[in-house]
PDB file of N, CA and C in Angstrom:
ATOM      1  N   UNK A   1      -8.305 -53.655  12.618  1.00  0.00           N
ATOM      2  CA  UNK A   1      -7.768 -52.349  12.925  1.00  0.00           C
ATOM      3  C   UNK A   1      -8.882 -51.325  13.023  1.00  0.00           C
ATOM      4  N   UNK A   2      -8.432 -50.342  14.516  1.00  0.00           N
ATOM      5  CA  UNK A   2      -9.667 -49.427  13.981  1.00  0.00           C
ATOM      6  C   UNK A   2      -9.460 -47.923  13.147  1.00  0.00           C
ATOM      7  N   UNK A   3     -10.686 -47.647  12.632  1.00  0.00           N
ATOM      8  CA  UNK A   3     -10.878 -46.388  11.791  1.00  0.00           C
ATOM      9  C   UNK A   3      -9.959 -45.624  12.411  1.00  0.00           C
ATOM     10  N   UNK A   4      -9.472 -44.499  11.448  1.00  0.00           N
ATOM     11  CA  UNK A   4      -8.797 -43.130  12.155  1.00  0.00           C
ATOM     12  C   UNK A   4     -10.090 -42.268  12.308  1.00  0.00           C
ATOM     13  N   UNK A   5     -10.287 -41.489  13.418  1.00  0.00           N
ATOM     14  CA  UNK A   5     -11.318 -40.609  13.671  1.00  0.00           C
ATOM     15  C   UNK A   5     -10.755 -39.614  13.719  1.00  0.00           C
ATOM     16  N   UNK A   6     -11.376 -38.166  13.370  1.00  0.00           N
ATOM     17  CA  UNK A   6     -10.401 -37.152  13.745  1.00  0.00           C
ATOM     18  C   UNK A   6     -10.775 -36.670  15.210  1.00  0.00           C
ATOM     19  N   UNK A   7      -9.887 -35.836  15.716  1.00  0.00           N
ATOM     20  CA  UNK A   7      -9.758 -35.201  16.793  1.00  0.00           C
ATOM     21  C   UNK A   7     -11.284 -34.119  16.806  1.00  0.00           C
ATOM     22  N   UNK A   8     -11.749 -34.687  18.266  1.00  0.00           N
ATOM     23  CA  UNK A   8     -12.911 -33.972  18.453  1.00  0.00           C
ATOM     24  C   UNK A   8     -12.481 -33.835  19.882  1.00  0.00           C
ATOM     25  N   UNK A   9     -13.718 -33.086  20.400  1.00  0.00           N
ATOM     26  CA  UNK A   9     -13.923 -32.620  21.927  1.00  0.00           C
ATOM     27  C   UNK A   9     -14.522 -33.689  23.015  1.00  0.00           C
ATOM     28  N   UNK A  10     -14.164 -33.412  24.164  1.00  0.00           N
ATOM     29  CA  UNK A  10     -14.482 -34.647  25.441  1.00  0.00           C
ATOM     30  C   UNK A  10     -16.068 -35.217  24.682  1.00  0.00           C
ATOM     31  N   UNK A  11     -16.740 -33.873  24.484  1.00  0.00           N
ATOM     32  CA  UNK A  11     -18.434 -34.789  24.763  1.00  0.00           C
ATOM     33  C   UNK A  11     -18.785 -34.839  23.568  1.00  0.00           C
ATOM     34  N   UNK A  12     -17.606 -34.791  22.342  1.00  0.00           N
ATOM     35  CA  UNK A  12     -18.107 -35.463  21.350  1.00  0.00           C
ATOM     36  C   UNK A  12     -18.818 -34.623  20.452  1.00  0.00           C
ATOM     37  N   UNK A  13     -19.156 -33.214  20.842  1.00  0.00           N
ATOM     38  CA  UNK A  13     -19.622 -32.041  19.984  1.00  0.00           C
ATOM     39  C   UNK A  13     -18.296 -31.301  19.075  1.00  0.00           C
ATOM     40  N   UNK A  14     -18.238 -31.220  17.949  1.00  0.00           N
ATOM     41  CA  UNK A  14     -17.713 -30.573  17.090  1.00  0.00           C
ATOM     42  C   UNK A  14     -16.669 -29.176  17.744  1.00  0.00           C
ATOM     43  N   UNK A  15     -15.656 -29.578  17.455  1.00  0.00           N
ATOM     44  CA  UNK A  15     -14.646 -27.981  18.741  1.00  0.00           C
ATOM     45  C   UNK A  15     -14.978 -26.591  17.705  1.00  0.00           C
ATOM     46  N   UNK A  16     -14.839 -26.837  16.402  1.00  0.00           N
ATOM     47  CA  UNK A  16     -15.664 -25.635  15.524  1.00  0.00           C
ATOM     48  C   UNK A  16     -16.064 -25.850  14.467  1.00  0.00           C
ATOM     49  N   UNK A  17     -16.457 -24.660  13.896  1.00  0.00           N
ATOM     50  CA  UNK A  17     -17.590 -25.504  12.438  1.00  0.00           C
ATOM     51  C   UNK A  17     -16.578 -24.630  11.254  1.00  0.00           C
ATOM     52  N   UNK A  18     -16.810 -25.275  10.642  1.00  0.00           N
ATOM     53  CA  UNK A  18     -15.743 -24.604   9.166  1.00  0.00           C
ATOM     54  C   UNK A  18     -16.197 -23.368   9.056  1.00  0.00           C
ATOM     55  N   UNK A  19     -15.146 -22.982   8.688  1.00  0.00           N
ATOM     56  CA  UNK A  19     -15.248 -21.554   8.043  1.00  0.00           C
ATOM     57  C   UNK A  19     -15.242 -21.306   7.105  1.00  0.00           C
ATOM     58  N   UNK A  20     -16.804 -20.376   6.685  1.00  0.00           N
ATOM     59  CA  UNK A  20     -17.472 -20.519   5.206  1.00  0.00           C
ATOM     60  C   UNK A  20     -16.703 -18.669   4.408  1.00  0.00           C
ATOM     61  N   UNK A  21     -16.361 -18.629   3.573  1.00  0.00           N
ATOM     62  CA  UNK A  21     -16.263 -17.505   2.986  1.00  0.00           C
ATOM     63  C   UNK A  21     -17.557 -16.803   2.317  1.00  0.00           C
ATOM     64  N   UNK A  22     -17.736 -15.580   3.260  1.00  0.00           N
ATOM     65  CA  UNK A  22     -18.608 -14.915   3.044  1.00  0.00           C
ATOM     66  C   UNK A  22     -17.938 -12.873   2.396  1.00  0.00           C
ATOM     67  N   UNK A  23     -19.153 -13.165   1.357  1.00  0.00           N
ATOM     68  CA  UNK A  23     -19.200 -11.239   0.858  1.00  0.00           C
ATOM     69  C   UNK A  23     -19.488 -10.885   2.372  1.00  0.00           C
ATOM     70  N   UNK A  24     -19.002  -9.377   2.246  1.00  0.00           N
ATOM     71  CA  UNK A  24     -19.488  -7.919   3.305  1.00  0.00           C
ATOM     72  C   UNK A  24     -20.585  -8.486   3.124  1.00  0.00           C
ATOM     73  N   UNK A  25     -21.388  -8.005   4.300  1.00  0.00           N
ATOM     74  CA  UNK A  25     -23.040  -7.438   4.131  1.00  0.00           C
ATOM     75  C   UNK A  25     -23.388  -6.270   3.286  1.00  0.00           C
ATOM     76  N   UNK A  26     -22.150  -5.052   2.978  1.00  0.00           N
ATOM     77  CA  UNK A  26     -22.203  -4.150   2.268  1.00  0.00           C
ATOM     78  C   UNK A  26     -22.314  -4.488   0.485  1.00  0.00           C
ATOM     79  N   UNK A  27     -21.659  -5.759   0.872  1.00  0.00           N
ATOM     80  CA  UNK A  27     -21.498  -6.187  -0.917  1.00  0.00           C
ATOM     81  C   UNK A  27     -20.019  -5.409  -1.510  1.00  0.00           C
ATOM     82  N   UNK A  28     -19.240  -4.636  -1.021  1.00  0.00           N
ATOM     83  CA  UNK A  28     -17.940  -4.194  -1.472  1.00  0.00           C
ATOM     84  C   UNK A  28     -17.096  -4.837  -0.878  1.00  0.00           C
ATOM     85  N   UNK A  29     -16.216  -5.343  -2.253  1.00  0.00           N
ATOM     86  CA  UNK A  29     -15.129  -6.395  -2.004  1.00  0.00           C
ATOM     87  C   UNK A  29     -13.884  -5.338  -1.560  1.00  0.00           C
ATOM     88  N   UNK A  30     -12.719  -6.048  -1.073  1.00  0.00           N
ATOM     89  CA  UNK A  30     -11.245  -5.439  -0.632  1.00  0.00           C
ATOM     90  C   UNK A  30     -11.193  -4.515  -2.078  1.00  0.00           C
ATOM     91  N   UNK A  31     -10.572  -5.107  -2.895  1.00  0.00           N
ATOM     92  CA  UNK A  31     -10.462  -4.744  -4.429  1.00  0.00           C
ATOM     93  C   UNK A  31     -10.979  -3.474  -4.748  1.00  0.00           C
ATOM     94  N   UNK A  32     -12.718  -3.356  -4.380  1.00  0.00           N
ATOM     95  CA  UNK A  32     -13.337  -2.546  -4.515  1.00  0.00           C
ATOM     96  C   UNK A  32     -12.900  -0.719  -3.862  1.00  0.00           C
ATOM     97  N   UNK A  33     -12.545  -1.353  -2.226  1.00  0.00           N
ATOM     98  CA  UNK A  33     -12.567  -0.590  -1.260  1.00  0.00           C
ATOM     99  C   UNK A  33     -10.801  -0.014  -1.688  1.00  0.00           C
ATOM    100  N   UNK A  34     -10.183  -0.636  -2.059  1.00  0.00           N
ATOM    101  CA  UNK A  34      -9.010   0.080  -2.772  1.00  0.00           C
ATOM    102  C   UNK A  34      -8.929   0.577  -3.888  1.00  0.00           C
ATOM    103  N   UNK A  35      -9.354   0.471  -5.008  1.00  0.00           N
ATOM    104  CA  UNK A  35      -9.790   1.328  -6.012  1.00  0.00           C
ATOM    105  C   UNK A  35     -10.222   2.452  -6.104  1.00  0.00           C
ATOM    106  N   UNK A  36     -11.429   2.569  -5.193  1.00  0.00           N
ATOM    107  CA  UNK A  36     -12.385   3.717  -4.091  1.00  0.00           C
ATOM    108  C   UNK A  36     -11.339   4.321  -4.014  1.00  0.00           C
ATOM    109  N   UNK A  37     -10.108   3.945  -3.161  1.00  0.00           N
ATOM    110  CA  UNK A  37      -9.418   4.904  -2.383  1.00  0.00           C
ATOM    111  C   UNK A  37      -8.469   5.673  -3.534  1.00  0.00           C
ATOM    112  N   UNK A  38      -7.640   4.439  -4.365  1.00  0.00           N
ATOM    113  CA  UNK A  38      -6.810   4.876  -5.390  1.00  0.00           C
ATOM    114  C   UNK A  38      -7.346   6.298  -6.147  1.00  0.00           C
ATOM    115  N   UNK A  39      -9.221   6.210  -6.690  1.00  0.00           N
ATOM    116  CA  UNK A  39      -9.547   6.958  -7.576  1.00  0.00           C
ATOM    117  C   UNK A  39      -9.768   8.598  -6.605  1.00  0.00           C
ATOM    118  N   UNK A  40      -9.793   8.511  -5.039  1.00  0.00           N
ATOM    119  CA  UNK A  40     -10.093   9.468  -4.649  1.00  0.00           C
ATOM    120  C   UNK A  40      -8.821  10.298  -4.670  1.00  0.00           C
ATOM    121  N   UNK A  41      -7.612   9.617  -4.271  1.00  0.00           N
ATOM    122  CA  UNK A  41      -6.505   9.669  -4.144  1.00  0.00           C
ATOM    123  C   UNK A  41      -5.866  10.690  -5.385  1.00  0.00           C
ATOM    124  N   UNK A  42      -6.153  10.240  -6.512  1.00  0.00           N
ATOM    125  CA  UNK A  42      -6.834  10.722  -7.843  1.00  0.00           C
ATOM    126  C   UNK A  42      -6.990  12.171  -8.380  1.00  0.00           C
ATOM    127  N   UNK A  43      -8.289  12.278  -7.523  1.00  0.00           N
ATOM    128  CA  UNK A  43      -9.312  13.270  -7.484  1.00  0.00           C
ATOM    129  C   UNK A  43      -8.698  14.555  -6.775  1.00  0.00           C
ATOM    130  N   UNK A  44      -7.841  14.141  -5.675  1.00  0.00           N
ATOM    131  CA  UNK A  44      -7.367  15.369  -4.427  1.00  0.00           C
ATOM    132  C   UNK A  44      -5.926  15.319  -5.572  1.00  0.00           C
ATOM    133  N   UNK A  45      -5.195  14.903  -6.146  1.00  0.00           N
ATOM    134  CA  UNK A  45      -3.841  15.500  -6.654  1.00  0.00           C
ATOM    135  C   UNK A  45      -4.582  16.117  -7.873  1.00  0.00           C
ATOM    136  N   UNK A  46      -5.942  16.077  -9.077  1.00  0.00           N
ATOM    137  CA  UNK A  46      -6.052  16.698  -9.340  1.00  0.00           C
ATOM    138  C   UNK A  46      -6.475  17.731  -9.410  1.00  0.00           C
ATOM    139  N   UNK A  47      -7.255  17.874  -8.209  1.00  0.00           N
ATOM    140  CA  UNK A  47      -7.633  19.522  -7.793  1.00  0.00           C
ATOM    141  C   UNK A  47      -6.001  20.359  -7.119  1.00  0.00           C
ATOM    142  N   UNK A  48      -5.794  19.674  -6.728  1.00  0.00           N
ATOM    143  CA  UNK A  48      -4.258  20.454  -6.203  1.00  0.00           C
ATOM    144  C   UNK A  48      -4.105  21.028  -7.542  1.00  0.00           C
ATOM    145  N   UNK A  49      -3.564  20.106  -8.855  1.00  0.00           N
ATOM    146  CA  UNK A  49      -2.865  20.910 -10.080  1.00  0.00           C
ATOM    147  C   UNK A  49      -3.840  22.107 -10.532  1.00  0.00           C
ATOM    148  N   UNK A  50      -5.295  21.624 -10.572  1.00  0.00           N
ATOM    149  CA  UNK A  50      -6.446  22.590 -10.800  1.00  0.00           C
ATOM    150  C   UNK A  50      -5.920  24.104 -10.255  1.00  0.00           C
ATOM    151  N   UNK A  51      -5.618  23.585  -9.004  1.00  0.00           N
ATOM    152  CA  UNK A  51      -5.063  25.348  -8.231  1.00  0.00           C
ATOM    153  C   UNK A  51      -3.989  25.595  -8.442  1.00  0.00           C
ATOM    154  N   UNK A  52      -3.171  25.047  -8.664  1.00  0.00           N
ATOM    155  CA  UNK A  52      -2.035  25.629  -9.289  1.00  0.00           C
ATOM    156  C   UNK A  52      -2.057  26.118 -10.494  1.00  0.00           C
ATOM    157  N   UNK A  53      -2.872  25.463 -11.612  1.00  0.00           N
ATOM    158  CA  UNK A  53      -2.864  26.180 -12.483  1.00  0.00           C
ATOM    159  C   UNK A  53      -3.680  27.614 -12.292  1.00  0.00           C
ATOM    160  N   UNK A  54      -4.760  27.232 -11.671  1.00  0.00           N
ATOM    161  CA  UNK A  54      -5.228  28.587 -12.034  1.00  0.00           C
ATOM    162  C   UNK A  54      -4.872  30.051 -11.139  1.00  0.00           C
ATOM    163  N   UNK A  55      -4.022  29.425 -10.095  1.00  0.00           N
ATOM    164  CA  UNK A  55      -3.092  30.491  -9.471  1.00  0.00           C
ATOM    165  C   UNK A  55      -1.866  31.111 -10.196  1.00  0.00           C
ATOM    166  N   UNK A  56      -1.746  30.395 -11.105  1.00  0.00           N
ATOM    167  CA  UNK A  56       0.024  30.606 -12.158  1.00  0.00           C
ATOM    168  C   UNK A  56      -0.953  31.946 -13.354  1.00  0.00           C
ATOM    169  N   UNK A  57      -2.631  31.452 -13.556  1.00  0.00           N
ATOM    170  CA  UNK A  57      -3.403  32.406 -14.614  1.00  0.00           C
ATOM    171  C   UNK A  57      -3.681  33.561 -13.977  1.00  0.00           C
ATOM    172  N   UNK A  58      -3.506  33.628 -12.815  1.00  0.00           N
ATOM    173  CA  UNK A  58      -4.086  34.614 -12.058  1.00  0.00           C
ATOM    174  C   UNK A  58      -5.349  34.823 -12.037  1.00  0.00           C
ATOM    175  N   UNK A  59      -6.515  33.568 -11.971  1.00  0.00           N
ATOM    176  CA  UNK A  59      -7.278  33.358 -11.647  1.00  0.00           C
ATOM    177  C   UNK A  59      -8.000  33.412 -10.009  1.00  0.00           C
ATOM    178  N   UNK A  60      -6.968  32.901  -9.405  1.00  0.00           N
ATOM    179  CA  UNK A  60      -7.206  32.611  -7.697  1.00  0.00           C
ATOM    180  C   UNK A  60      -5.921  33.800  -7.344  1.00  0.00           C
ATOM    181  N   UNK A  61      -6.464  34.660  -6.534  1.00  0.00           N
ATOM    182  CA  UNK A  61      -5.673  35.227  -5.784  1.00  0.00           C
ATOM    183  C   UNK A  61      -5.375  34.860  -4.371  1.00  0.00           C
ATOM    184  N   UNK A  62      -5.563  33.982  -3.498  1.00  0.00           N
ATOM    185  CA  UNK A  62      -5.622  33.202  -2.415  1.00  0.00           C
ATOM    186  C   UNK A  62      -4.362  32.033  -2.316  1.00  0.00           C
ATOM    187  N   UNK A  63      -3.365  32.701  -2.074  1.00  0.00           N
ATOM    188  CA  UNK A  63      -2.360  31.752  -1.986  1.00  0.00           C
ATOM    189  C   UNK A  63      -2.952  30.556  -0.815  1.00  0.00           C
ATOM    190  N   UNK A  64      -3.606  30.923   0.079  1.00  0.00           N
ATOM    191  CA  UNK A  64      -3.982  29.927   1.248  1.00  0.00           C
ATOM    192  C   UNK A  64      -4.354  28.966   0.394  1.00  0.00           C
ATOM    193  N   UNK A  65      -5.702  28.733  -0.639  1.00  0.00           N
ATOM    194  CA  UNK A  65      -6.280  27.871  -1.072  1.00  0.00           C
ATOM    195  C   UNK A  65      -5.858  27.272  -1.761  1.00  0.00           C
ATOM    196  N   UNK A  66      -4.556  27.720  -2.392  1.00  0.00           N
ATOM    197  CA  UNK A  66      -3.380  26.458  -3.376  1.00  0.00           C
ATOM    198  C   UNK A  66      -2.622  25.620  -2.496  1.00  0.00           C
ATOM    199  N   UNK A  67      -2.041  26.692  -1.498  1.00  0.00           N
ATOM    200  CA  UNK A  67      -1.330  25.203  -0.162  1.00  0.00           C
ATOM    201  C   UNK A  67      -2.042  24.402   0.306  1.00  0.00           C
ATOM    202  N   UNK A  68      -3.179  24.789   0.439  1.00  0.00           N
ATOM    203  CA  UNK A  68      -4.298  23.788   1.468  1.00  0.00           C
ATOM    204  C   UNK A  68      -4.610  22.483   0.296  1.00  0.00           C
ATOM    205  N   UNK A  69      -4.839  23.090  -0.709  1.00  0.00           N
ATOM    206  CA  UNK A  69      -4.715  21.652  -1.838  1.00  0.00           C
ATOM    207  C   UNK A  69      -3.767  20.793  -2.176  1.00  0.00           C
ATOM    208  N   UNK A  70      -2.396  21.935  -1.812  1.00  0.00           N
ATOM    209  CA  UNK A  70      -1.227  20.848  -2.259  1.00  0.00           C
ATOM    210  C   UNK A  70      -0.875  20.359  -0.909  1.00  0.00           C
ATOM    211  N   UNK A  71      -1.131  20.963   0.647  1.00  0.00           N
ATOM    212  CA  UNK A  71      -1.183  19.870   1.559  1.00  0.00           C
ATOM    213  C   UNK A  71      -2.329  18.734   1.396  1.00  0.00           C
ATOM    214  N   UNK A  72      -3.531  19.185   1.029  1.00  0.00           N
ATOM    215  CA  UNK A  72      -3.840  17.914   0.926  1.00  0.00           C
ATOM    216  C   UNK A  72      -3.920  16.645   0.066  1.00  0.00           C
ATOM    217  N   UNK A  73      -3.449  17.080  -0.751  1.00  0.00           N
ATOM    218  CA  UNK A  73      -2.975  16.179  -1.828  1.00  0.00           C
ATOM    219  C   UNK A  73      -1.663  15.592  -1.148  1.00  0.00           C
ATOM    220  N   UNK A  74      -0.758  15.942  -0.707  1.00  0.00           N
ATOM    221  CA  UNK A  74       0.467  15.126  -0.298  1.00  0.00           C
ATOM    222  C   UNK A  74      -0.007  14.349   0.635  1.00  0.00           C
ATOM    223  N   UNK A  75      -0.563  14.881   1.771  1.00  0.00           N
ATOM    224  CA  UNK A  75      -1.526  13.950   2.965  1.00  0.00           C
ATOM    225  C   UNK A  75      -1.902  12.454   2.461  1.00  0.00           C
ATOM    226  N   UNK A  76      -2.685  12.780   1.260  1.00  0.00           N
ATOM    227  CA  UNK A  76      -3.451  11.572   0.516  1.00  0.00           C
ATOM    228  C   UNK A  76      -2.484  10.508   0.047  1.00  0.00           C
ATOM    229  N   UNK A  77      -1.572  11.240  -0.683  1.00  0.00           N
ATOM    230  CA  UNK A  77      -0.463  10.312  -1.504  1.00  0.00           C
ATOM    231  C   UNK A  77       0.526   9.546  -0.025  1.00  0.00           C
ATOM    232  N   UNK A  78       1.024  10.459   0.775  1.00  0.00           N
ATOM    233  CA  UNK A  78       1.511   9.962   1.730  1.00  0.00           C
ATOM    234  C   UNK A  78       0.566   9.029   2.596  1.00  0.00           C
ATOM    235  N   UNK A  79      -0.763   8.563   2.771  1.00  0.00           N
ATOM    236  CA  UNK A  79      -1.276   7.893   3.536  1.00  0.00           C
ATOM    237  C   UNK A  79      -1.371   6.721   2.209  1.00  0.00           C
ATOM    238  N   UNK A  80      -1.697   7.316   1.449  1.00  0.00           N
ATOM    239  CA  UNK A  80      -1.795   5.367  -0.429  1.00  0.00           C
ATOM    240  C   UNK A  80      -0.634   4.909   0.120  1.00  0.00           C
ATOM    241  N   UNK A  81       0.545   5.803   0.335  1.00  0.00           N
ATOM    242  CA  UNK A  81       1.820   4.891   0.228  1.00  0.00           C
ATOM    243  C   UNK A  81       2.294   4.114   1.382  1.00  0.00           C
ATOM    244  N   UNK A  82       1.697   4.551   2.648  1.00  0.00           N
ATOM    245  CA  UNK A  82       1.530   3.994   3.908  1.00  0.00           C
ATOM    246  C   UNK A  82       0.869   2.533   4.117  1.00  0.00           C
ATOM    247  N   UNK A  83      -0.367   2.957   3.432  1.00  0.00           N
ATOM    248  CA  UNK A  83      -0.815   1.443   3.199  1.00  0.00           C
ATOM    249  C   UNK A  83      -0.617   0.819   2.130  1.00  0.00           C
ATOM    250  N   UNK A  84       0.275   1.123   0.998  1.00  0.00           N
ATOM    251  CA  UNK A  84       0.376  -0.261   0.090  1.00  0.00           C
ATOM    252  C   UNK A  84       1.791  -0.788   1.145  1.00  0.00           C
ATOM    253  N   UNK A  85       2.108  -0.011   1.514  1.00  0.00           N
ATOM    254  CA  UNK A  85       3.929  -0.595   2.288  1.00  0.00           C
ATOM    255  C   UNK A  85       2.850  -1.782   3.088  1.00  0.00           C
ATOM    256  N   UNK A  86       2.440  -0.760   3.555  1.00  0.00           N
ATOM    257  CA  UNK A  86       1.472  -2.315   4.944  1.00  0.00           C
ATOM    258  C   UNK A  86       0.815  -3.393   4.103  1.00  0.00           C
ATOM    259  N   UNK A  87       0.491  -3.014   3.137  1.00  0.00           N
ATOM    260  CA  UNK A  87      -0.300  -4.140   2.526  1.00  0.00           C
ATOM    261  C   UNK A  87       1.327  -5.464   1.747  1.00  0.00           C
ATOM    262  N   UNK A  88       2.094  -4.562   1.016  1.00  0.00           N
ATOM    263  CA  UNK A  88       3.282  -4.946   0.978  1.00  0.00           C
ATOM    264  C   UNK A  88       3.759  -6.016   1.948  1.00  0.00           C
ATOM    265  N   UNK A  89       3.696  -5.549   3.195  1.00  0.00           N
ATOM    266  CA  UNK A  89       4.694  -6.190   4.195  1.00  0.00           C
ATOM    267  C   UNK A  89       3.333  -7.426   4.446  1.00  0.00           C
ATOM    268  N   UNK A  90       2.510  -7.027   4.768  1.00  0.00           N
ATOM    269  CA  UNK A  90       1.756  -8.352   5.083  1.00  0.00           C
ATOM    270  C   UNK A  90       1.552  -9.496   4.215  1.00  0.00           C
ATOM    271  N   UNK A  91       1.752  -9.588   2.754  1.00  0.00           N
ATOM    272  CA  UNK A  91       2.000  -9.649   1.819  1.00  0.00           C
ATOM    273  C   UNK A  91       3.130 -10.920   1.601  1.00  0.00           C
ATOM    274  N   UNK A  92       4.067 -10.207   1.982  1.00  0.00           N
ATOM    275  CA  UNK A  92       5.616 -10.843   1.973  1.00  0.00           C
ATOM    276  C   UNK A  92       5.584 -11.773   3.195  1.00  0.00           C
ATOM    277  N   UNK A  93       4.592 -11.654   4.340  1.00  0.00           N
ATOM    278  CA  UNK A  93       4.692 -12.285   5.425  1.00  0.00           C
ATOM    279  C   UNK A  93       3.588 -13.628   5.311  1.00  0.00           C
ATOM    280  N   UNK A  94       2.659 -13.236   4.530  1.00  0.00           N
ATOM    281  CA  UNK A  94       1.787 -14.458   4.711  1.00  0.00           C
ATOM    282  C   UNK A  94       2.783 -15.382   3.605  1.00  0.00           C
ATOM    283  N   UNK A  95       3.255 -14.728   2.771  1.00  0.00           N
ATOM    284  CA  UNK A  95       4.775 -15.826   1.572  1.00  0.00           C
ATOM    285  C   UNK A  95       5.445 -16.515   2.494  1.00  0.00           C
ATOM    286  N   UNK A  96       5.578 -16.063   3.480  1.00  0.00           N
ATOM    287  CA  UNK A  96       6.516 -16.735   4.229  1.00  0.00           C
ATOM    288  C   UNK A  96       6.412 -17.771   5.469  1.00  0.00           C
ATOM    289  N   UNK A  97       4.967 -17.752   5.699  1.00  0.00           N
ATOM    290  CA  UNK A  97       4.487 -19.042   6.623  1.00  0.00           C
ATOM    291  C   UNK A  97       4.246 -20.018   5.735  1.00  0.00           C
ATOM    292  N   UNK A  98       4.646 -21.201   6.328  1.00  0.00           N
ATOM    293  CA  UNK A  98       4.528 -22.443   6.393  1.00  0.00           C
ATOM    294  C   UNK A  98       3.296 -23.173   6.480  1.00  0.00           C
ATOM    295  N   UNK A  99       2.892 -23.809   5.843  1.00  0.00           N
ATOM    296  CA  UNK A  99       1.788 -24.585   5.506  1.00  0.00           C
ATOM    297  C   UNK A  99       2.038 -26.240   5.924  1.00  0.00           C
TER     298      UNK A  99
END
């Protein structure tokens, strides 16, 4: 009987070469690059409260510069929650292919 060979190409050269798991060139893992985001994420809701409080002391007289913090603080929270949904859904989808 003969050997099983696996499936190769007409001239006998390799159709592709494995695929090796490699770090970034940057050296920051996924993990990393979401954390990053979580802690900035962080950083912008607590300067928002920062201005609120010190607009409630009557510290800041600039109502502009308390909205502009608490828009951008919602911006932030509304884009985390955008992508954990996406990360979510892709998530639930790779659960669900077949191997």
């Amino acid at each position: 009987m003969a050997d099983i060979q696996k499936i190769g190409s007409v001239t006998g050269q390799p159709i592709a070469e494995p695929l090796q798991h490699k770090q970034p060139a940057s050296g920051a893992s996924f993990a990393d690059a979401i954390k990053d985001a979580l802690q900035e994420v962080q950083s912008v809701q607590n300067d928002a409260e920062k201005a609120i409080q010190d607009f409630a002391k009557g510290e800041v007289k600039d109502i502009h510069t308390v909205v502009v913090a608490l828009e951008k603080a919602d911006m932030s929270l509304q884009t985390m929650m955008q992508v954990r949904n996406k990360l979510l859904t892709a998530y639930e989808e790779i659960q669900r292919m077949q191997v």
